[in-house]
N, C-alpha and C. Protein backbone atom coordinates (compact mmCIF):
# COMPACT_ATOMS: atom_id res chain seq x y z
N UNK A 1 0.81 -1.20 0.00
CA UNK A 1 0.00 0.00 0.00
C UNK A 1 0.85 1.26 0.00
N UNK A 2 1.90 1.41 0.40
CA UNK A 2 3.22 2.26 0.51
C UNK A 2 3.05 3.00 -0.80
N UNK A 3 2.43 2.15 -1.92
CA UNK A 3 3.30 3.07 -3.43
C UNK A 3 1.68 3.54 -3.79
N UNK A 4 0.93 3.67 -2.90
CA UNK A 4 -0.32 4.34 -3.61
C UNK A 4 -0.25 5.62 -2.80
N UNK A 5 0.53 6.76 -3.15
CA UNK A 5 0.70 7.72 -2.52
C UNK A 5 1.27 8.83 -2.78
N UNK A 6 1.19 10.19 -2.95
CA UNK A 6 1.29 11.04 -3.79
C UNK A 6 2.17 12.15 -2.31
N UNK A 7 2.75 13.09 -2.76
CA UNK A 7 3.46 14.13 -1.79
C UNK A 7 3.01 15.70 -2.92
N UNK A 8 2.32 16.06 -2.13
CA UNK A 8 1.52 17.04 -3.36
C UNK A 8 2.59 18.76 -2.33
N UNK A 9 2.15 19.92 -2.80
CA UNK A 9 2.35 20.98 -2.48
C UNK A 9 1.55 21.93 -2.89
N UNK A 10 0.31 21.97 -1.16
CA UNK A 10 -0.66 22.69 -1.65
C UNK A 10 -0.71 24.08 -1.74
N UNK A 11 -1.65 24.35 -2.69
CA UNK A 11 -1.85 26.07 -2.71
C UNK A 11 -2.74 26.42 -2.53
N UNK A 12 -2.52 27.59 -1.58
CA UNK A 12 -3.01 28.30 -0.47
C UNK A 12 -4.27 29.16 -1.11
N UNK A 13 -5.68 29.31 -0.20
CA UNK A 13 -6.20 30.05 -1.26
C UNK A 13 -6.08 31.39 -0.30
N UNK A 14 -6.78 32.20 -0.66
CA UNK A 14 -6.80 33.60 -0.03
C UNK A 14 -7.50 33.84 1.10
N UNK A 15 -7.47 34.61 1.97
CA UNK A 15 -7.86 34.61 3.53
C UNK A 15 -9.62 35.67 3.02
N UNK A 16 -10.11 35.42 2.09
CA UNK A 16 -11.20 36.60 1.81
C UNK A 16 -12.44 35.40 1.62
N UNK A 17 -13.33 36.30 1.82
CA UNK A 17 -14.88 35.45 0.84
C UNK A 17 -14.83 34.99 -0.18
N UNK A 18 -14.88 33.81 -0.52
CA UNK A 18 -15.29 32.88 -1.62
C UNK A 18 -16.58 32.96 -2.41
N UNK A 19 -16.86 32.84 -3.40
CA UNK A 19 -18.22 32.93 -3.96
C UNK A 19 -18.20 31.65 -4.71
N UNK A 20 -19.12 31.00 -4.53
CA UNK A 20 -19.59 29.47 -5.66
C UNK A 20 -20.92 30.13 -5.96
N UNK A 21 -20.81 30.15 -7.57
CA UNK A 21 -22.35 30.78 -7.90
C UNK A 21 -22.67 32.43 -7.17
N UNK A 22 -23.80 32.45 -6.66
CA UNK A 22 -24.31 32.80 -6.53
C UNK A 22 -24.40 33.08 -4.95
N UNK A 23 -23.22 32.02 -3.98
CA UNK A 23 -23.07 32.00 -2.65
C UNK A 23 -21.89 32.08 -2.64
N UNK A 24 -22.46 33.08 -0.99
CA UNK A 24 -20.91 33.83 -0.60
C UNK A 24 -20.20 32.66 0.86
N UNK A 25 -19.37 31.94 1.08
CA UNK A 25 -18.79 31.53 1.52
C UNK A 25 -17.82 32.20 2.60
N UNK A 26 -17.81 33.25 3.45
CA UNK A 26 -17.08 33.60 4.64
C UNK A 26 -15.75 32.65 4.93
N UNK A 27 -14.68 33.49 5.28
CA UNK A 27 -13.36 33.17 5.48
C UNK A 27 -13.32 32.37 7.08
N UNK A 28 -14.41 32.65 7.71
CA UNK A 28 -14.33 32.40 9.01
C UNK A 28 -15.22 30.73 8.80
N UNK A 29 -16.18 30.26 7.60
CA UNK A 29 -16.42 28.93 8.11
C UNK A 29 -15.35 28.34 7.45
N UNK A 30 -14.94 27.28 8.57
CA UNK A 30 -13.93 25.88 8.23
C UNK A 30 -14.36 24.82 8.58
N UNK A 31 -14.24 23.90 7.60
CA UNK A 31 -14.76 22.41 7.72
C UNK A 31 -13.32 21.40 8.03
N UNK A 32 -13.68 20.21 8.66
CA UNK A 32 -12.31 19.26 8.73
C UNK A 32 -12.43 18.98 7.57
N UNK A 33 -13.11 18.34 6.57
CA UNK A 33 -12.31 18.34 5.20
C UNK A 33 -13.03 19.04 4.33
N UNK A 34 -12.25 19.60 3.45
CA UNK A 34 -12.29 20.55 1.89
C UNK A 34 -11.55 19.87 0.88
N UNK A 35 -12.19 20.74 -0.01
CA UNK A 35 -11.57 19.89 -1.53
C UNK A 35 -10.47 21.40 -1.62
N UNK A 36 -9.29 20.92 -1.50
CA UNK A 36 -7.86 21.49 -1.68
C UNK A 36 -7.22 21.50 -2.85
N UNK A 37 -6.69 22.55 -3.44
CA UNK A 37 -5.77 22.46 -4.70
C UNK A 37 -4.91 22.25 -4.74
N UNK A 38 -3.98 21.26 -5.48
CA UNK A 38 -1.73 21.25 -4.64
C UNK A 38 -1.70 20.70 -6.34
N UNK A 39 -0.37 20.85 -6.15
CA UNK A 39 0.74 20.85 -7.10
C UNK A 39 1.79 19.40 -6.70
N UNK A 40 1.46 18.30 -7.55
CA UNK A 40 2.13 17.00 -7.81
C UNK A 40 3.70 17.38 -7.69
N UNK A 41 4.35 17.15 -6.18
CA UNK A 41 6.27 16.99 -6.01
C UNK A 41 6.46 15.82 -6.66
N UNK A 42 5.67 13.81 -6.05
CA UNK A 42 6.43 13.14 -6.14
C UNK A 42 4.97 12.14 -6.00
N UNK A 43 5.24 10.90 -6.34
CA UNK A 43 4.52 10.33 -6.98
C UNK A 43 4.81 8.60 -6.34
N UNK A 44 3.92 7.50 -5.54
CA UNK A 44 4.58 6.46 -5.89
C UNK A 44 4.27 5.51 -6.78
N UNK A 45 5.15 4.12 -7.16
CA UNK A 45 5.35 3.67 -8.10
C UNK A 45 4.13 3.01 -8.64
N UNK A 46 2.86 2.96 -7.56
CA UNK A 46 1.43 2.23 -8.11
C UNK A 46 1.69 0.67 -7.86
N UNK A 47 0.89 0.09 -7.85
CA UNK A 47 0.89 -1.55 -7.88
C UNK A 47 0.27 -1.84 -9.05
N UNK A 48 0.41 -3.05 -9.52
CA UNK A 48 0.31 -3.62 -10.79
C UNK A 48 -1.30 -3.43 -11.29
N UNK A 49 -2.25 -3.56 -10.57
CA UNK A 49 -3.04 -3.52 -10.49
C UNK A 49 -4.38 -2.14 -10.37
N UNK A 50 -3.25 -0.60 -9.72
CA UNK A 50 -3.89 0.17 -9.45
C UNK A 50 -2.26 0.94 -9.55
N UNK A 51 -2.67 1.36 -11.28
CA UNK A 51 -1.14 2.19 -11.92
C UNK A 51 -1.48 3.41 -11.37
N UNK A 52 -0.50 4.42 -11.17
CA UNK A 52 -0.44 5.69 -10.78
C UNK A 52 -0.93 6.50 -12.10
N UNK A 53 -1.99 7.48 -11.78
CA UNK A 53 -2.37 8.27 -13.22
C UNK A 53 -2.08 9.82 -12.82
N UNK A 54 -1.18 9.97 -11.71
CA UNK A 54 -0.52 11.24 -12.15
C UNK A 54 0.53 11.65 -12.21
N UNK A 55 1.45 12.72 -12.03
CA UNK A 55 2.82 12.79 -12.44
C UNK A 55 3.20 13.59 -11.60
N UNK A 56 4.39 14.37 -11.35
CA UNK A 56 5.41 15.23 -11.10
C UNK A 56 4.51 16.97 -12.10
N UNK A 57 4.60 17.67 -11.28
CA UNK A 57 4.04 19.03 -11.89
C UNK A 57 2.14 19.13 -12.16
N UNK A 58 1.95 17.41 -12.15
CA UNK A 58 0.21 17.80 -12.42
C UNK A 58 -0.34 19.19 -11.30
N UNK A 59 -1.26 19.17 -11.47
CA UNK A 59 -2.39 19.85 -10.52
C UNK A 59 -3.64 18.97 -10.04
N UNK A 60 -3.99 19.07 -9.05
CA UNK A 60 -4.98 17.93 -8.93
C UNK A 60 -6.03 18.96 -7.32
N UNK A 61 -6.92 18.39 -7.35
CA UNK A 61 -7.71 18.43 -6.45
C UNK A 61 -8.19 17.31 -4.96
N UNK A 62 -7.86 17.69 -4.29
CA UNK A 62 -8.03 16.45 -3.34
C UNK A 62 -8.67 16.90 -1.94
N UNK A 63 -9.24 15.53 -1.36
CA UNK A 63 -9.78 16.22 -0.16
C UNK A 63 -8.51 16.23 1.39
N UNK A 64 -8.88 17.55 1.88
CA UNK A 64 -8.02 17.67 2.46
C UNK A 64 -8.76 17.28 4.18
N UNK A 65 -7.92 17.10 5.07
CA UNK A 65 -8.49 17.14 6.21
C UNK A 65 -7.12 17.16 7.00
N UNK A 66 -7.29 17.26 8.58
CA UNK A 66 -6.14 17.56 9.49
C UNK A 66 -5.49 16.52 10.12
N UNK A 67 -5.73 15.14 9.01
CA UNK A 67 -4.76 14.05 9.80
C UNK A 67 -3.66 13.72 8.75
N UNK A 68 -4.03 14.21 8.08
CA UNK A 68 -2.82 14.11 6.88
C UNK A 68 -1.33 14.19 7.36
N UNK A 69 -0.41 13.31 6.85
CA UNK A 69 1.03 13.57 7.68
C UNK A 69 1.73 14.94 6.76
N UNK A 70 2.38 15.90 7.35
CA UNK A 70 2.86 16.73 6.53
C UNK A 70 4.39 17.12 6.55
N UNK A 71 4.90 16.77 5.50
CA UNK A 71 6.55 17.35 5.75
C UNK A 71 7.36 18.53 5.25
N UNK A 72 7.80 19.64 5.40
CA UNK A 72 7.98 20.34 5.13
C UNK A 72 6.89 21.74 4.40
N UNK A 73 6.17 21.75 4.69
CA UNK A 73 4.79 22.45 4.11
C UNK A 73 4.16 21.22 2.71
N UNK A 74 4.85 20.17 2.47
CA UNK A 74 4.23 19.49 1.59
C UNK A 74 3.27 18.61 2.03
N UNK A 75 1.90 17.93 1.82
CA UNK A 75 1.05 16.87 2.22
C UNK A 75 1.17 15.72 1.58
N UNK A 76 0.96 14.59 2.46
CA UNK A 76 1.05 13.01 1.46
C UNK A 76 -0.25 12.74 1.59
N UNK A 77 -1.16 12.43 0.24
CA UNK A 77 -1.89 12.40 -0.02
C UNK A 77 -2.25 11.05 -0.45
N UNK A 78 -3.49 10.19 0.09
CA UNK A 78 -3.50 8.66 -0.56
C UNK A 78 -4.56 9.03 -2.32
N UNK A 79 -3.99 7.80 -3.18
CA UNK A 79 -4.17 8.34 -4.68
C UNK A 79 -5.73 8.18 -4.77
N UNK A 80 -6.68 7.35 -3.42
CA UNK A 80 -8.32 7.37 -3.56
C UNK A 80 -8.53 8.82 -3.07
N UNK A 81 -8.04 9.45 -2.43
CA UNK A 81 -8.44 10.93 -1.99
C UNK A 81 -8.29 11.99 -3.28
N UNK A 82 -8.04 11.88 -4.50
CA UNK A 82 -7.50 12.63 -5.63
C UNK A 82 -8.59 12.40 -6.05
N UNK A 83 -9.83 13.59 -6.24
CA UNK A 83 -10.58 14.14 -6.92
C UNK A 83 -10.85 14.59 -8.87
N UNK A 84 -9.77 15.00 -9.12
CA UNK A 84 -9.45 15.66 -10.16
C UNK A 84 -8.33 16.04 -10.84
N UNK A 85 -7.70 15.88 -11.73
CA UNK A 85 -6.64 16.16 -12.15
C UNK A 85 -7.27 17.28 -12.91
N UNK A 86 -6.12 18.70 -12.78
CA UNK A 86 -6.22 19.88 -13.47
C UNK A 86 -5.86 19.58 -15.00
């Protein structure tokens, strides 16, 4: 299970109101998990069975929450939590 695992570097959004549509979203609500934007560092090798489909530099979307292990401002991310590739 080791190589299903991604080390992303997320980006930060802005400390202001959000708007989706037509709704305004306040800086002050926070949820334990959000769908987060990061930037693909490092990638592992996949198992035979469940190949890795992203890379080094992608963009991706993933859900974030506060148990995530984090090293250096980067997050390791498991590859079922990856939402979207940009």
């Amino acid at each position: 299970m080791g190589n299903l695992f991604v080390l992303v570097n997320p980006i930060t959004m802005p400390e202001k109101e959000n708007k989706i549509g037509s709704i305004i979203i306040p800086s002050t609500v926070r949820h334990k998990s959000v769908l987060m934007e990061a930037e693909v560092k490092a990638v592992g090798n996949g198992t035979p069975l469940i190949p890795m489909e992203v890379e080094p530099g992608d963009h991706i979307m993933y859900m974030h929450n506060d148990n995530r292990p984090e090293v250096d401002g980067m997050t390791l991310v498991q590859v079922d939590d990856i939402y979207l590739v940009l």
